[in-house]
Protein backbone atom coordinates (compact mmCIF):
# COMPACT_ATOMS: atom_id res chain seq x y z
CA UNK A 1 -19.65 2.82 -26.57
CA UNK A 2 -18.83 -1.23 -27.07
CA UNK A 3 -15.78 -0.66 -23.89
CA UNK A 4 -18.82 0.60 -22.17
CA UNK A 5 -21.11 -2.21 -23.12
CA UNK A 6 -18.93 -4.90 -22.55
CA UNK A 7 -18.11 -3.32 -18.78
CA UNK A 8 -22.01 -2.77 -18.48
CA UNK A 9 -22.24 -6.82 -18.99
CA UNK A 10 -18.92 -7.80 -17.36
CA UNK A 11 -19.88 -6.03 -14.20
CA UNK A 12 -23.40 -7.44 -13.82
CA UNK A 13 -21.58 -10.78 -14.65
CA UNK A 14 -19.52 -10.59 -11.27
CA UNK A 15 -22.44 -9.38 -9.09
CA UNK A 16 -23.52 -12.96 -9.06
CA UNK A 17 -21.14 -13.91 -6.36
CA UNK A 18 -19.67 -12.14 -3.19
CA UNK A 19 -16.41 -12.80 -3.64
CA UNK A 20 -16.78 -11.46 -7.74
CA UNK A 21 -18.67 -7.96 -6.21
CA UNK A 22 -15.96 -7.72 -3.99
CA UNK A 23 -13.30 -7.97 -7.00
CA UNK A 24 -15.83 -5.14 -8.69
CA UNK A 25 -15.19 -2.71 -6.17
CA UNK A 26 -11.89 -3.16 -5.56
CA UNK A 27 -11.08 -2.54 -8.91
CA UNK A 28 -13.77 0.32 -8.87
CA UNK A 29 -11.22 1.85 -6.21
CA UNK A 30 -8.40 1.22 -8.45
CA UNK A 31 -10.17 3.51 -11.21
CA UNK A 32 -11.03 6.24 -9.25
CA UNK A 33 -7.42 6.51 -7.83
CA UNK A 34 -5.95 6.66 -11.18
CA UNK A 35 -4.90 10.10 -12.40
CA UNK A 36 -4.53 9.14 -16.03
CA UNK A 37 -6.57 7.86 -19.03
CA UNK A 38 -4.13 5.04 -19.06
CA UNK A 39 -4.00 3.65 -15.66
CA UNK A 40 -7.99 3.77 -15.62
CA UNK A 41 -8.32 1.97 -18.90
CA UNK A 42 -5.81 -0.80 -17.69
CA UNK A 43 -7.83 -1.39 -14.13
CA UNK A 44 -10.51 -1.47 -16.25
CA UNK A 45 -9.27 -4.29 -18.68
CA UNK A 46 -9.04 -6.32 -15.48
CA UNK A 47 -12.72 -6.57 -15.04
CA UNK A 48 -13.62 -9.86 -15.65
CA UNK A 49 -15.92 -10.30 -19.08
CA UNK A 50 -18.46 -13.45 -19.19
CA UNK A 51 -22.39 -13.48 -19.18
CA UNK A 52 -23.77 -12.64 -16.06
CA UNK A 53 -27.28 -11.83 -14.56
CA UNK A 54 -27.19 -7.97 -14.09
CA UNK A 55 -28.28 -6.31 -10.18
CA UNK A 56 -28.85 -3.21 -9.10
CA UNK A 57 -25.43 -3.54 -6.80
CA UNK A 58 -23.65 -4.49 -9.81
CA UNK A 59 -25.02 -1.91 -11.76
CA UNK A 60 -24.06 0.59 -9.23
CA UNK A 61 -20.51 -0.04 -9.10
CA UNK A 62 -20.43 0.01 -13.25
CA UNK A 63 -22.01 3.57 -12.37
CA UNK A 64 -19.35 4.67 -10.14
CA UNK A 65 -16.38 3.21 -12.58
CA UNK A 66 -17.45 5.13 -15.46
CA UNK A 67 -18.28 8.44 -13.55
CA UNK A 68 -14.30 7.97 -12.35
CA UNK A 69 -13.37 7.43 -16.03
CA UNK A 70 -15.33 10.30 -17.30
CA UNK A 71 -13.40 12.23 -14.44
CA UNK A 72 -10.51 11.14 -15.46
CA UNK A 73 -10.72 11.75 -19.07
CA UNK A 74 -12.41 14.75 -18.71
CA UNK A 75 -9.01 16.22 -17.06
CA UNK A 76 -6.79 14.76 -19.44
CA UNK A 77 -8.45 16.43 -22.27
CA UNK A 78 -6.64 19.44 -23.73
CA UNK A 79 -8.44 23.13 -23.19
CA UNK A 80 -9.40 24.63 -26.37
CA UNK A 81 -8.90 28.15 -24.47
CA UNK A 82 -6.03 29.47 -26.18
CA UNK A 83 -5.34 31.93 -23.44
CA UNK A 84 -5.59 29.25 -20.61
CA UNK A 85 -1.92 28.78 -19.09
CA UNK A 86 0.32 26.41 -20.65
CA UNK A 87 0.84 23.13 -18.38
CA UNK A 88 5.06 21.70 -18.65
């Protein structure tokens, strides 16, 4: 919950400025490319942290970067079927 809150604030922090949104979503598209818990977690520590004024654009790309990570974790997570194939 804190990763979360500190992206919540770090994102809203970069909406202030064009060129800091634009940094937002190009690391947004580096998240949602990753395949791994790993890779998404270190695009992530690249977001900028500060105090900034949150926006609804802003907001909206925090959004979209955790609904990737949830993605991403949510297919890295073991099955707890027992009978579900094996992956090598």
């Amino acid at each position: 919950m804190l990763r979360l809150y500190v992206i919540c604030v770090a994102l809203a922090a970069l909406a202030c400025a064009d060129s800091e949104v634009e940094k937002l979503e190009k690391i947004r598209a580096e998240v949602c490319e990753c395949k791994t818990a790993t890779c998404a977690e270190a695009a992530l520590d690249r977001v900028p942290k500060g105090n900034v004024e949150s926006t609804p654009r802003a907001q909206r790309i925090a959004r979209e970067m955790l609904d990737c990570l949830a993605e991403v974790y949510k297919h890295d997570r073991p099955t707890q079927d027992p009978d579900a194939p094996q992956e090598p």
